[in-house]
C-alpha atoms as a PDB file:
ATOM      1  CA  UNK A   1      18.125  19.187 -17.702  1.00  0.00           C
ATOM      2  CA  UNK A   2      18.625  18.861 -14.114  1.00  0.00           C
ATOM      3  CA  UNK A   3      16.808  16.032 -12.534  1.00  0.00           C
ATOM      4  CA  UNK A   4      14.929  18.964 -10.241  1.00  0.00           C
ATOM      5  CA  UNK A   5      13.641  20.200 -13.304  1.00  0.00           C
ATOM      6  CA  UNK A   6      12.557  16.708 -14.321  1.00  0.00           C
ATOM      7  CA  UNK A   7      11.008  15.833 -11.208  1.00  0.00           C
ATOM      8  CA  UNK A   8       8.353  18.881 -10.894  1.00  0.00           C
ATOM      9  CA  UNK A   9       7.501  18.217 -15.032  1.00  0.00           C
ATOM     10  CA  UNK A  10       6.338  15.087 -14.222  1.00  0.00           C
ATOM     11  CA  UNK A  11       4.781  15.808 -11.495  1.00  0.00           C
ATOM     12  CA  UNK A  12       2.703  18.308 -13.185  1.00  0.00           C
ATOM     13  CA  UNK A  13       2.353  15.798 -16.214  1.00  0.00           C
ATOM     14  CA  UNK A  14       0.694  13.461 -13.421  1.00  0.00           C
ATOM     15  CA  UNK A  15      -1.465  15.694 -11.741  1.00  0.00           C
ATOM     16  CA  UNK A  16      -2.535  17.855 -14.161  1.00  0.00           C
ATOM     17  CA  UNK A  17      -2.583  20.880 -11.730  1.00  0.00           C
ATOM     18  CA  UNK A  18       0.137  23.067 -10.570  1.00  0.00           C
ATOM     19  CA  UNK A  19      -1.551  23.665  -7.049  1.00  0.00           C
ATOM     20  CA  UNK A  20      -1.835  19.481  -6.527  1.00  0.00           C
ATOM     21  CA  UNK A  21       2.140  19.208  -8.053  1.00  0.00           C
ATOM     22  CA  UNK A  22       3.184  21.707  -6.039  1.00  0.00           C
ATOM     23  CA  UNK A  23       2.309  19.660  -2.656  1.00  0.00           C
ATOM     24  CA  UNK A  24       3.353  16.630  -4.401  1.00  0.00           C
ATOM     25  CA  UNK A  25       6.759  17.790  -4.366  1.00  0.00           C
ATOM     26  CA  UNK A  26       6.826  20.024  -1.167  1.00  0.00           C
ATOM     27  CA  UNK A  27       6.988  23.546  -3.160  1.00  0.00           C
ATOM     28  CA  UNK A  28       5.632  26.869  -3.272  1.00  0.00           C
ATOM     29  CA  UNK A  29       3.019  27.038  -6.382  1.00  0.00           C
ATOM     30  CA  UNK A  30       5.503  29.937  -7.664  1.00  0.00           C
ATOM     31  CA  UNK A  31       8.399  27.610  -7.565  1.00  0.00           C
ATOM     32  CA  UNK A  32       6.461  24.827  -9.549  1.00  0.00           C
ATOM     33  CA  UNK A  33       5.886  27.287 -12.299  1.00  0.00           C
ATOM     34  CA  UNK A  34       8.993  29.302 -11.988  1.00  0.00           C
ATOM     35  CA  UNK A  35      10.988  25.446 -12.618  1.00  0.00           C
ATOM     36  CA  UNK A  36       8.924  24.791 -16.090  1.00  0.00           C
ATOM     37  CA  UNK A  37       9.053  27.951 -17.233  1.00  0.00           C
ATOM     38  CA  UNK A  38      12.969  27.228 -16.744  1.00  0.00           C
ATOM     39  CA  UNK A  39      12.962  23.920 -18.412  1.00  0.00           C
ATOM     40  CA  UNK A  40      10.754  25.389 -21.584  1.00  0.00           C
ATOM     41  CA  UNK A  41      13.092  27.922 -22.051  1.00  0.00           C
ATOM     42  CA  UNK A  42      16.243  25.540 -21.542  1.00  0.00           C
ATOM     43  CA  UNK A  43      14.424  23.207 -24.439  1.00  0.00           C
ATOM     44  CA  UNK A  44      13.018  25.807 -26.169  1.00  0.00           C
ATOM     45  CA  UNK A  45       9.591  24.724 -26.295  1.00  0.00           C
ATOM     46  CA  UNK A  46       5.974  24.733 -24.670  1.00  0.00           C
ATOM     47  CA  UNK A  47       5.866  21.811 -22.482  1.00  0.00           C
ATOM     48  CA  UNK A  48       2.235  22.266 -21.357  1.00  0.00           C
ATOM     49  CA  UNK A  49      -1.135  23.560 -22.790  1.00  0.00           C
ATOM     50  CA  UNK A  50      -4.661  25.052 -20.587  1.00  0.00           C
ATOM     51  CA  UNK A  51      -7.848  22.730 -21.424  1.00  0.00           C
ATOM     52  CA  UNK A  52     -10.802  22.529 -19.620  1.00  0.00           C
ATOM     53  CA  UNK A  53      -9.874  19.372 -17.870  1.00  0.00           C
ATOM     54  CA  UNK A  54      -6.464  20.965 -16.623  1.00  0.00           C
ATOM     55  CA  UNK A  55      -3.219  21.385 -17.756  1.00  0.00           C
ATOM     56  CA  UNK A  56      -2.363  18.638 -21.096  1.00  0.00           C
ATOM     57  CA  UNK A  57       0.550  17.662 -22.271  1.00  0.00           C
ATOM     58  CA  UNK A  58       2.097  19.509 -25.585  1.00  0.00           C
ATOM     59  CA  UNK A  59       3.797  17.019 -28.012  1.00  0.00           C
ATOM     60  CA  UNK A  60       7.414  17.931 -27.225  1.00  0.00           C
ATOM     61  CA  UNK A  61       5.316  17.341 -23.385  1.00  0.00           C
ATOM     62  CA  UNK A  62       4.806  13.827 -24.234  1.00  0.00           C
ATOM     63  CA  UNK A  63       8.189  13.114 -26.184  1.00  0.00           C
ATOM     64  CA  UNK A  64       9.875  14.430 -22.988  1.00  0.00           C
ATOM     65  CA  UNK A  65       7.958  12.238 -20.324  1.00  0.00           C
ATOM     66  CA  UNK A  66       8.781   8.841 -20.877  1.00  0.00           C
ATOM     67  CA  UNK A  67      12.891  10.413 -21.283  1.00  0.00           C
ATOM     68  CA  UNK A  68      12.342  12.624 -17.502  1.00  0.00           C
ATOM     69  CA  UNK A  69      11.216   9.410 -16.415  1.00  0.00           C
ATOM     70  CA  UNK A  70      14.115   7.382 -17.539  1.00  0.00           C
ATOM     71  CA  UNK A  71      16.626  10.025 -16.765  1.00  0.00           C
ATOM     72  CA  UNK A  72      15.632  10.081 -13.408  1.00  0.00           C
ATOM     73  CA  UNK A  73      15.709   6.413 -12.907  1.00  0.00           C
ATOM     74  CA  UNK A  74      19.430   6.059 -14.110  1.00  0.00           C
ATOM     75  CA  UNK A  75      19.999   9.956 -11.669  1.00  0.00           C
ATOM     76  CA  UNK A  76      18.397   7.593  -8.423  1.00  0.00           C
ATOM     77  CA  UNK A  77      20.544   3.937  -9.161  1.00  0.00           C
ATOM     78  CA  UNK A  78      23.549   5.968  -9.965  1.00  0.00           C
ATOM     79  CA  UNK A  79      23.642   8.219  -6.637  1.00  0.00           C
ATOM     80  CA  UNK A  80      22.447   4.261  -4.867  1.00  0.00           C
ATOM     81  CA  UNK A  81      25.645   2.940  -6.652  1.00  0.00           C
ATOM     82  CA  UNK A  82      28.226   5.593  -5.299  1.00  0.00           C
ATOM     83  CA  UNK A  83      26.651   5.311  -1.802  1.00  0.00           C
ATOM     84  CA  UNK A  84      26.719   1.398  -1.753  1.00  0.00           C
ATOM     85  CA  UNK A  85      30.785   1.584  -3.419  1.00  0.00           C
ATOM     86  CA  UNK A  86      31.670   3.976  -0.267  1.00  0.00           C
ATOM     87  CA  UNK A  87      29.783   1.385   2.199  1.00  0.00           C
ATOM     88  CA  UNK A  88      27.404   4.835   2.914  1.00  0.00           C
ATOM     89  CA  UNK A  89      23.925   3.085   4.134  1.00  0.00           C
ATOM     90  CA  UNK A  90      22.789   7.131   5.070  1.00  0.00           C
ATOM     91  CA  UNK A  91      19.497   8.333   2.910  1.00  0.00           C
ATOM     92  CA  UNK A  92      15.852   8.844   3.519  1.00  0.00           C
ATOM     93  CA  UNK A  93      13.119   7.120   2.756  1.00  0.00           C
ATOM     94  CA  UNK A  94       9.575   7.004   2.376  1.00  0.00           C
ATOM     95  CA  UNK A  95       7.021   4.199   3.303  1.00  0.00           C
ATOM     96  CA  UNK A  96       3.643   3.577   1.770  1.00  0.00           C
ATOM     97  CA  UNK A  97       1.333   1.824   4.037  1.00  0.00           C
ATOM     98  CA  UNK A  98      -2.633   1.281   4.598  1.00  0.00           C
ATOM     99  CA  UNK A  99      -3.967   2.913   7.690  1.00  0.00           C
ATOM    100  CA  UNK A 100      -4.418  -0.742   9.244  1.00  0.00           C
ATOM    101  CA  UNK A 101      -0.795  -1.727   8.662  1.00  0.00           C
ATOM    102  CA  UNK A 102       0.826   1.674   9.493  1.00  0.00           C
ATOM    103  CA  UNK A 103      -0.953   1.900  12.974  1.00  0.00           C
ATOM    104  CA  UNK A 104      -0.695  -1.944  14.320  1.00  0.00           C
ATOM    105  CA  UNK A 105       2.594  -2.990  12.761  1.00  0.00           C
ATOM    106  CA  UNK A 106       4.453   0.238  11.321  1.00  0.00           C
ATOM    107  CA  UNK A 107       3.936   2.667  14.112  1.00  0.00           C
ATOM    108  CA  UNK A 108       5.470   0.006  16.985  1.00  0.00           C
ATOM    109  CA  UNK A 109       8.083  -0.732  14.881  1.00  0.00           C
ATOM    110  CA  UNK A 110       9.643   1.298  12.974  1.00  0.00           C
ATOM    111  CA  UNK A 111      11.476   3.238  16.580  1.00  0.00           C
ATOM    112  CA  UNK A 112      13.661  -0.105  17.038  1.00  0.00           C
ATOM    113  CA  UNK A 113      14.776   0.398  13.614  1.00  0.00           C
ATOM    114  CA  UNK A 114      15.353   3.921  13.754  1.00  0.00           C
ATOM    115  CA  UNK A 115      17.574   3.048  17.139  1.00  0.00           C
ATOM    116  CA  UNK A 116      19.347   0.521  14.828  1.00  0.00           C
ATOM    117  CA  UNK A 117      19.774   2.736  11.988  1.00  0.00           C
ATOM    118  CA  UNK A 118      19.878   6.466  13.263  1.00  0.00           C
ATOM    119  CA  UNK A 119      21.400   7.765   9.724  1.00  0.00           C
ATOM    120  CA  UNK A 120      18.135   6.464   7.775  1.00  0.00           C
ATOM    121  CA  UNK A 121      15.107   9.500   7.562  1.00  0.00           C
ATOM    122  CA  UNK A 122      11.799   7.393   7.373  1.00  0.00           C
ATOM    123  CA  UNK A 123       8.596   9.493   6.239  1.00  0.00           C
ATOM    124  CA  UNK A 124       5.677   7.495   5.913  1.00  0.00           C
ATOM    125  CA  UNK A 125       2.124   8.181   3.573  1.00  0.00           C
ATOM    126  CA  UNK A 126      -0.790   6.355   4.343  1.00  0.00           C
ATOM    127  CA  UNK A 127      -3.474   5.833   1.929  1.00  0.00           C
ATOM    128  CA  UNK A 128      -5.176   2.900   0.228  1.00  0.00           C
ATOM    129  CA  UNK A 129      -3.933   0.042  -2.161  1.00  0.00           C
ATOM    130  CA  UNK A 130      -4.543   2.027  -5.812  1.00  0.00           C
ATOM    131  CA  UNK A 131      -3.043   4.845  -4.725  1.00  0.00           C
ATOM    132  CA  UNK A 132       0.201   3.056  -2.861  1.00  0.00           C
ATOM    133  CA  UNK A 133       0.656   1.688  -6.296  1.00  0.00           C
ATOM    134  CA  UNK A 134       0.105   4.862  -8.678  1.00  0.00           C
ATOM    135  CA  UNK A 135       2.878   6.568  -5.672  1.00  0.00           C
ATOM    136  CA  UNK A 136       5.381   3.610  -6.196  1.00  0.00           C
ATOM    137  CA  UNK A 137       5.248   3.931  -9.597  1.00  0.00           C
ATOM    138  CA  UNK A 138       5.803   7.405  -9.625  1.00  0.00           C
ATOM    139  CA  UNK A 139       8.943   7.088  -7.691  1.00  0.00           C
ATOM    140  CA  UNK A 140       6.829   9.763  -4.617  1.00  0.00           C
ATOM    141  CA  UNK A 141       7.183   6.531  -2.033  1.00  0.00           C
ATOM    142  CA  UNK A 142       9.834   4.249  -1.682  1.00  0.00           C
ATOM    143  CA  UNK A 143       7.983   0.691  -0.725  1.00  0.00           C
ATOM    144  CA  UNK A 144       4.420   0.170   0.031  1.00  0.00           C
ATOM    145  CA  UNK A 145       3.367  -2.164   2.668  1.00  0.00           C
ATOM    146  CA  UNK A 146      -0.356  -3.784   1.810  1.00  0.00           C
ATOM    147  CA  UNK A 147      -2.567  -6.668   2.231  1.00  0.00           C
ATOM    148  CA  UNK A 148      -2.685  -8.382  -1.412  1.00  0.00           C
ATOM    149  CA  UNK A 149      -4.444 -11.333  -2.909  1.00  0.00           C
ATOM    150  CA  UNK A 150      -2.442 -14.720  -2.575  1.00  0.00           C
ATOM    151  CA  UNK A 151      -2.845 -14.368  -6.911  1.00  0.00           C
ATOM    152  CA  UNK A 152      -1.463 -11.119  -6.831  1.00  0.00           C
ATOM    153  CA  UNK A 153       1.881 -12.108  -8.900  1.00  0.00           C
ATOM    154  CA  UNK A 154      -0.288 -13.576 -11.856  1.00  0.00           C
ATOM    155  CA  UNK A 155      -0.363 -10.225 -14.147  1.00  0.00           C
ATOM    156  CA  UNK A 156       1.607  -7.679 -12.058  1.00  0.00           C
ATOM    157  CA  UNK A 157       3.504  -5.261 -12.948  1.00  0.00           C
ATOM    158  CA  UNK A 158       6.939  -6.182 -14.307  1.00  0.00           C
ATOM    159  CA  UNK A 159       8.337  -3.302 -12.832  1.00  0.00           C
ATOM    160  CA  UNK A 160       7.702  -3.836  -9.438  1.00  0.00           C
ATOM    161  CA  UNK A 161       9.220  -6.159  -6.892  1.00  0.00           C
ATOM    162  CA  UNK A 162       6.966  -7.759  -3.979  1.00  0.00           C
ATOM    163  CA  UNK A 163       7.734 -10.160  -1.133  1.00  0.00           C
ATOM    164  CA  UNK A 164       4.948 -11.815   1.208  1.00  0.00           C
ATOM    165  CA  UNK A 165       6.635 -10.870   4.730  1.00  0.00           C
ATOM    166  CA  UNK A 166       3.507 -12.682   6.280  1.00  0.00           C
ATOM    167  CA  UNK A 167      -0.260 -13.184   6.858  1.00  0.00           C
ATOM    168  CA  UNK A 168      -2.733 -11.184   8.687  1.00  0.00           C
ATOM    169  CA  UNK A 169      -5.926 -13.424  10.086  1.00  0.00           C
ATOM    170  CA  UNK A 170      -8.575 -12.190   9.254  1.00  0.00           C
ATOM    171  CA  UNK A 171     -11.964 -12.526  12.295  1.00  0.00           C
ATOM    172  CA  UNK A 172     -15.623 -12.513  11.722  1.00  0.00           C
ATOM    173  CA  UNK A 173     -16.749  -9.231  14.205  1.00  0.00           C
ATOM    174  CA  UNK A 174     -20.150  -8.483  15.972  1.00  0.00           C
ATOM    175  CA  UNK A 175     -21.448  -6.030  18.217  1.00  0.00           C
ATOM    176  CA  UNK A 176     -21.771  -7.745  21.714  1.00  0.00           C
ATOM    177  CA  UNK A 177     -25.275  -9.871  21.572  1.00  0.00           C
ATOM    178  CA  UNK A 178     -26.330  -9.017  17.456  1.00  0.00           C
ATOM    179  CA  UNK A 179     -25.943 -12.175  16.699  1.00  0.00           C
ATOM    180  CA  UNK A 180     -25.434 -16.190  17.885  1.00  0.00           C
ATOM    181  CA  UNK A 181     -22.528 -17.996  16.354  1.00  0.00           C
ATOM    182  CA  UNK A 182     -23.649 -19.157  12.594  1.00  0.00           C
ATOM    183  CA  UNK A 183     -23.640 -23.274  12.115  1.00  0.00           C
ATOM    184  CA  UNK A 184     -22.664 -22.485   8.441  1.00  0.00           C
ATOM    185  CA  UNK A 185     -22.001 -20.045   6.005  1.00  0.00           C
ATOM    186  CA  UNK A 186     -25.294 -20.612   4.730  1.00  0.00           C
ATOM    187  CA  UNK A 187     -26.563 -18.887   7.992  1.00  0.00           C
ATOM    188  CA  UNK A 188     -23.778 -15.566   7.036  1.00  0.00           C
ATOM    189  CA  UNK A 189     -25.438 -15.366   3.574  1.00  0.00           C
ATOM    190  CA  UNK A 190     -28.685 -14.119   5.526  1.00  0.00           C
ATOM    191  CA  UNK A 191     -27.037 -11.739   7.799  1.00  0.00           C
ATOM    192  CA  UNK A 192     -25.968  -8.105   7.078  1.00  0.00           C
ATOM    193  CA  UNK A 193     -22.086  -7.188   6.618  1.00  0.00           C
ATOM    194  CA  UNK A 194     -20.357  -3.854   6.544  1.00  0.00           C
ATOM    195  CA  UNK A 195     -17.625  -4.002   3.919  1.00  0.00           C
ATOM    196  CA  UNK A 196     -15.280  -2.799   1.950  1.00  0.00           C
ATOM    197  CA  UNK A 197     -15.507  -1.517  -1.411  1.00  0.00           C
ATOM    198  CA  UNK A 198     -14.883  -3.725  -4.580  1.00  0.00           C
ATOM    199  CA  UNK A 199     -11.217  -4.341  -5.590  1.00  0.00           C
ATOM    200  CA  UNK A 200     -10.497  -4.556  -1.781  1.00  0.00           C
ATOM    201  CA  UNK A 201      -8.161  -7.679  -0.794  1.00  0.00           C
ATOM    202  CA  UNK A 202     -11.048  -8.172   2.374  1.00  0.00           C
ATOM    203  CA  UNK A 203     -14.203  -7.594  -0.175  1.00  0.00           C
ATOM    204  CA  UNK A 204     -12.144 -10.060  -1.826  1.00  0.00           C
ATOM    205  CA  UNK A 205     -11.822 -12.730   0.521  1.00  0.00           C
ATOM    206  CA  UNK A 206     -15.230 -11.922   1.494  1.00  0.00           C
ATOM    207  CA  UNK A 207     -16.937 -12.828  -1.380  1.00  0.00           C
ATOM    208  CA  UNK A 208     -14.742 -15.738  -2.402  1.00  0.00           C
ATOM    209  CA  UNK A 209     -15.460 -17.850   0.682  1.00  0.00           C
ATOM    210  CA  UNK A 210     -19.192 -17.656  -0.725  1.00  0.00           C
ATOM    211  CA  UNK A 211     -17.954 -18.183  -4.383  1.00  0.00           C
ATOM    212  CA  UNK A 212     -15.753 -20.922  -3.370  1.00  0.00           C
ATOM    213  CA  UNK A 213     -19.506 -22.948  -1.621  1.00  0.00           C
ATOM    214  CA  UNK A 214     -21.257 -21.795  -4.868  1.00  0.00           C
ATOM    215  CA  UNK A 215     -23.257 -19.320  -2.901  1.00  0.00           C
ATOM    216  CA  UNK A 216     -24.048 -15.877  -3.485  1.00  0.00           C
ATOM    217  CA  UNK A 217     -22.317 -13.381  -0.974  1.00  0.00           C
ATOM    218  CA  UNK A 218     -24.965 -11.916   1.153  1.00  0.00           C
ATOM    219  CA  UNK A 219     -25.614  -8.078   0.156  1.00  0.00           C
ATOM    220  CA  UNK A 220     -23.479  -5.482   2.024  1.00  0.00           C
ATOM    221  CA  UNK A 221     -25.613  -3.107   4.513  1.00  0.00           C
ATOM    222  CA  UNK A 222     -22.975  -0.501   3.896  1.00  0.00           C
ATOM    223  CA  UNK A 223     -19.430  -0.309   1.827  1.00  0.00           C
ATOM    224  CA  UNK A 224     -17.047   1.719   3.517  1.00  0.00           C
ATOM    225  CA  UNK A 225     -13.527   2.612   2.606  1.00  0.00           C
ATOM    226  CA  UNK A 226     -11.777   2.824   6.679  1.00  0.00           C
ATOM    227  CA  UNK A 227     -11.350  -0.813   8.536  1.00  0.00           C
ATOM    228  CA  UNK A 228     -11.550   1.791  11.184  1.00  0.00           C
ATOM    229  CA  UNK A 229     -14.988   3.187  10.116  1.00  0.00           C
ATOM    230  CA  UNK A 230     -16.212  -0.705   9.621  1.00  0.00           C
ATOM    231  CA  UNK A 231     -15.261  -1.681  13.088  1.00  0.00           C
ATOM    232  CA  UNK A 232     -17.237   1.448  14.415  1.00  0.00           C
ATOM    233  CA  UNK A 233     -19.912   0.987  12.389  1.00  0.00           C
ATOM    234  CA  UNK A 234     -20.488  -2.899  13.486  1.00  0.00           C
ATOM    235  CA  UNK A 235     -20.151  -2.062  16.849  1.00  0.00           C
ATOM    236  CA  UNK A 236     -23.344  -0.097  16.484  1.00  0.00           C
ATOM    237  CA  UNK A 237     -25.024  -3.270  15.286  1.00  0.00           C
ATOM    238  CA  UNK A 238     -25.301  -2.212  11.690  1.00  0.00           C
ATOM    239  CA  UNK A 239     -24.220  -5.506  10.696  1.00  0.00           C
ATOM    240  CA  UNK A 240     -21.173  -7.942  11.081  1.00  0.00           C
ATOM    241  CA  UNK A 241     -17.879  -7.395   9.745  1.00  0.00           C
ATOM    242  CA  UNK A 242     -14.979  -9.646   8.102  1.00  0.00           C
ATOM    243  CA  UNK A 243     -11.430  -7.595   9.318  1.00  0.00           C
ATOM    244  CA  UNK A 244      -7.987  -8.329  10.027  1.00  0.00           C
ATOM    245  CA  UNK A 245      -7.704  -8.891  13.736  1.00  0.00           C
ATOM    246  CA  UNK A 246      -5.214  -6.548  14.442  1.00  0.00           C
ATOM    247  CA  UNK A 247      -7.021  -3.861  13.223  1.00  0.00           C
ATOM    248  CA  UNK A 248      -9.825  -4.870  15.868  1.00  0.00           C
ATOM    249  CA  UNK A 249      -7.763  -5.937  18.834  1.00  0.00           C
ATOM    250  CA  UNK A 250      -8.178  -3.189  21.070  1.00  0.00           C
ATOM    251  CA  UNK A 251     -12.023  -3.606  20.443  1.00  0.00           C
ATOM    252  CA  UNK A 252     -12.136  -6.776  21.223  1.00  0.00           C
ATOM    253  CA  UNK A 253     -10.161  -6.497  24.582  1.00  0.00           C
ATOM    254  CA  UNK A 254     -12.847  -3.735  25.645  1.00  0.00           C
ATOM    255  CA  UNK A 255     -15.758  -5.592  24.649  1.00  0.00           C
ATOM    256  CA  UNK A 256     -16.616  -3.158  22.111  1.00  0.00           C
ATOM    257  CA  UNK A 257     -16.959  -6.084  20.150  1.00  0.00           C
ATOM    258  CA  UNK A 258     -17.257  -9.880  20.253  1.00  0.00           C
ATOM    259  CA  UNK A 259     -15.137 -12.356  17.630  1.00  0.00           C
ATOM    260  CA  UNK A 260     -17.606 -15.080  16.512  1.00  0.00           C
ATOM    261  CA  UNK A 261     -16.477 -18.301  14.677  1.00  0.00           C
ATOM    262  CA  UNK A 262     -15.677 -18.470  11.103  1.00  0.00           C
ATOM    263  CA  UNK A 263     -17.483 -21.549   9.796  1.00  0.00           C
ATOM    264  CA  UNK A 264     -15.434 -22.127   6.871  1.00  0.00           C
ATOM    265  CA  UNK A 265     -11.806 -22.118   5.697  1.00  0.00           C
ATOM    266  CA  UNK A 266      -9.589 -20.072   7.988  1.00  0.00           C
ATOM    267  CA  UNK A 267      -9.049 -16.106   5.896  1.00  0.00           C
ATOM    268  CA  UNK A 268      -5.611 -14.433   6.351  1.00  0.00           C
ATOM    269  CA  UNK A 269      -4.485 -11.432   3.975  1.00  0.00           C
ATOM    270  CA  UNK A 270      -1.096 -11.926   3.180  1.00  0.00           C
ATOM    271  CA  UNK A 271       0.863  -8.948   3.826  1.00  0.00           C
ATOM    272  CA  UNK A 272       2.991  -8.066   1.400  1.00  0.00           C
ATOM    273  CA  UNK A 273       5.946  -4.839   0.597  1.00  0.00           C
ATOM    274  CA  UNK A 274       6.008  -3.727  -2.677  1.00  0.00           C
ATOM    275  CA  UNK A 275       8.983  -1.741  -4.342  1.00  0.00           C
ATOM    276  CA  UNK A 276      10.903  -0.833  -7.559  1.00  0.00           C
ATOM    277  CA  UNK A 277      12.885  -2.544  -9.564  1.00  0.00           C
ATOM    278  CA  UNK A 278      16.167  -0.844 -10.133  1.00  0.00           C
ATOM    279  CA  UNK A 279      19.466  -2.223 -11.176  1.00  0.00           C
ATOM    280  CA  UNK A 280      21.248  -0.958  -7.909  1.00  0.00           C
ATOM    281  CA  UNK A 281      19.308  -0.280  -5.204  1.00  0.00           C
ATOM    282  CA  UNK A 282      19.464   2.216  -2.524  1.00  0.00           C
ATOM    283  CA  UNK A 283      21.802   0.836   0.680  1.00  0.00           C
ATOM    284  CA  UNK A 284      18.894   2.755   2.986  1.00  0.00           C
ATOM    285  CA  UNK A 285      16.079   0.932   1.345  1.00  0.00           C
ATOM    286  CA  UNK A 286      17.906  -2.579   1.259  1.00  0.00           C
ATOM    287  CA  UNK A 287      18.297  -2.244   4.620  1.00  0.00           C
ATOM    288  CA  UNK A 288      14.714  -0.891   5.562  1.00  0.00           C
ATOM    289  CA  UNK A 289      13.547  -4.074   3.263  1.00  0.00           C
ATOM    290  CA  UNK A 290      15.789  -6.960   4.877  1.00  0.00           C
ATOM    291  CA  UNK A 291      14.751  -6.060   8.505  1.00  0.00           C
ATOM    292  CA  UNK A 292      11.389  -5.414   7.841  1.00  0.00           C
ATOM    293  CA  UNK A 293      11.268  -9.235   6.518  1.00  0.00           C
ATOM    294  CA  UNK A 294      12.773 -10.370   9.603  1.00  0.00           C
ATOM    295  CA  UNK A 295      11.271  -8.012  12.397  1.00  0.00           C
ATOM    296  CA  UNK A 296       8.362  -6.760  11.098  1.00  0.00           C
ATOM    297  CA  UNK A 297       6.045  -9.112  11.850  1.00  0.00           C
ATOM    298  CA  UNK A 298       6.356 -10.052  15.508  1.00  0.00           C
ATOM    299  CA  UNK A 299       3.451 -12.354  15.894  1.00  0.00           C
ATOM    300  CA  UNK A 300       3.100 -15.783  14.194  1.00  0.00           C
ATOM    301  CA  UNK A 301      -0.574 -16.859  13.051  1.00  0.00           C
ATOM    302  CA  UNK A 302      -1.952 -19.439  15.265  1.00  0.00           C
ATOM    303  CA  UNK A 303      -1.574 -22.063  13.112  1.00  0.00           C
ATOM    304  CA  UNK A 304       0.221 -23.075   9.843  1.00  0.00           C
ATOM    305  CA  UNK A 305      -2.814 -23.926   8.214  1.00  0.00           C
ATOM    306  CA  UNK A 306      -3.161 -20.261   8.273  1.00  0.00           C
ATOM    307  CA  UNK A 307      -0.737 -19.494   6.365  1.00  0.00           C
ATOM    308  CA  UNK A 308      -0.782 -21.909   3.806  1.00  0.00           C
ATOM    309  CA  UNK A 309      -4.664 -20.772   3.028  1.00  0.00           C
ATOM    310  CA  UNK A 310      -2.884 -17.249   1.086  1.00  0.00           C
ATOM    311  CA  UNK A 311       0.321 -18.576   0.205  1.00  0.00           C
ATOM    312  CA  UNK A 312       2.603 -21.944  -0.047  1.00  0.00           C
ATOM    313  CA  UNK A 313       5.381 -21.653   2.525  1.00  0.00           C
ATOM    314  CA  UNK A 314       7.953 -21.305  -0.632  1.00  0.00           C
ATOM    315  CA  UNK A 315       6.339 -18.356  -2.040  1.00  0.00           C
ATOM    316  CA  UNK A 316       6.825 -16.640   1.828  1.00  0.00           C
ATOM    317  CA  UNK A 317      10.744 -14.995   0.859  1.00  0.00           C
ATOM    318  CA  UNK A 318      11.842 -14.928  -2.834  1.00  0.00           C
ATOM    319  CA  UNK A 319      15.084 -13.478  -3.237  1.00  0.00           C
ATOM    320  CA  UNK A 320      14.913  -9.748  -3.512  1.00  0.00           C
ATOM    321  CA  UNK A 321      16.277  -8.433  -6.702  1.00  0.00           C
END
């Protein structure tokens, strides 16, 4: 079974759809169905079944999956081990990242490590947190760079490494003239917010500050799934927002719109990358991960209160397994 066989199975096992496999793993819809057909007649047995929902799994399917999955696995830290024996560092990889993260702290970055490492091929996928996850798991991204709750550790995912590279402050935004400063958060809990949607790290924060007075958070004038599209939308005076500055910088400079005081606890998202466990891993991707936990974050939060509000300096850089 070669692992190119193994690789389009499961990615039509996980999708469900030949057309959405095929652009999962860069073929022609002919070639995705040409490469089962191969593998079914190489094990000698229907692999997949038509249902109304899509394409199901058969039960030789389902025996097969979880074995593609490990095969694969041992295929990927076995190539990583002859490449780090031979000192070979060459690969390419592929970073995860929210649009926020990719644009402010990705985009100016990753060219001085490109300079630095000109064998490395970086792609990059932006999307949001559940799906960074579902892409890591599936082995379609390398590491995923996202904001996470300082808790985050408490019930993860055994299978996945993480390491808090930093903290991203988050600002209390207003169209210019909406609103005066508040005194208290008492005077937020009668204002309107544009937010994000539930299960959000900045919904999060959001509505713990409230929690965390024993008030109610006030009720969102609009949930929205872009920081981009929340920064717009306050700056038409639909209501205020709570974002990480960075994604609002530029707005701010022009006066698109105004920072007002946070009267509580300092927020910061702590910024975290997020990658596989393997036994050996890839020379490309331990170097992508050991630079971006000393370059990547160029800026140092204003104060070390800051910080400590997501995450205990000691928690900051766990060894990386």
């Amino acid at each position: 079974m070669h692992p190119r066989l193994l690789k389009t199975f499961l990615a039509v096992a996980r999708n469900r759809n030949i057309t959405r496999a095929a652009e999962a793993v860069n073929l022609a819809q002919s070639s995705v169905s040409d490469q089962i057909q191969t593998l079914e007649a190489e094990l000698g047995a229907a692999l997949f079944t038509r249902s109304k929902a899509g394409l199901e799994l058969t039960p030789a399917g389902l025996a097969l999956k979880p074995i593609a999955e490990e095969l694969l696995r041992l295929d990927g830290e076995g190539r990583a081990a002859v490449l780090a024996a031979v000192g070979q560092t060459s690969g390419t990889l592929t970073i995860g990242a929210l649009e926020t993260i990719a644009s402010a702290r990705l985009a100016p970055w990753l060219p001085g490590f490109q300079a630095r490492h000109p064998d490395i091929a970086v792609r990059m996928k932006v999307s949001d947190s559940g799906t960074l996850r579902r892409l890591l798991e599936d082995g379609d991204i390398d590491v995923a760079f996202c904001f996470e709750r300082s808790d985050a550790e408490k019930g993860a995912d055994a299978r996945l490494a993480r390491r808090t590279i930093g903290a991203e402050p988050l600002v209390l935004v207003a169209a210019p003239g909406q609103v005066t400063a508040p005194r208290d958060l008492a005077d937020l809990a009668a204002l309107r917010f544009v937010v994000t949607e539930p299960g959000c790290i900045y919904r999060h924060m959001f509505d713990s500050a409230f929690a965390e007075a024993d008030m109610a958070p006030p009720k969102p004038a609009a949930e929205v799934g872009s920081i981009g599209a929340i920064a717009r939308l306050v700056a038409t005076g639909v209501g205020l927002g709570l974002i990480p500055r960075l994604a609002v910088s530029d707005a701010l400079a022009r006066g698109d719109l105004v920072e007002l005081p946070w009267p509580g606890r300092a927020q910061a998202a702590p910024l975290t990358m997020i990658w596989r466990r393997r036994r050996v891993q890839p020379p490309a991707l331990r170097q992508l991960l050991a630079a971006a936990r000393d370059t990547l974050m160029p800026e140092r939060l204003e104060t070390s209160s800051d910080i400590e509000s997501v995450n205990r300096p000691k928690a900051l850089f766990p060894n990386t397994p």
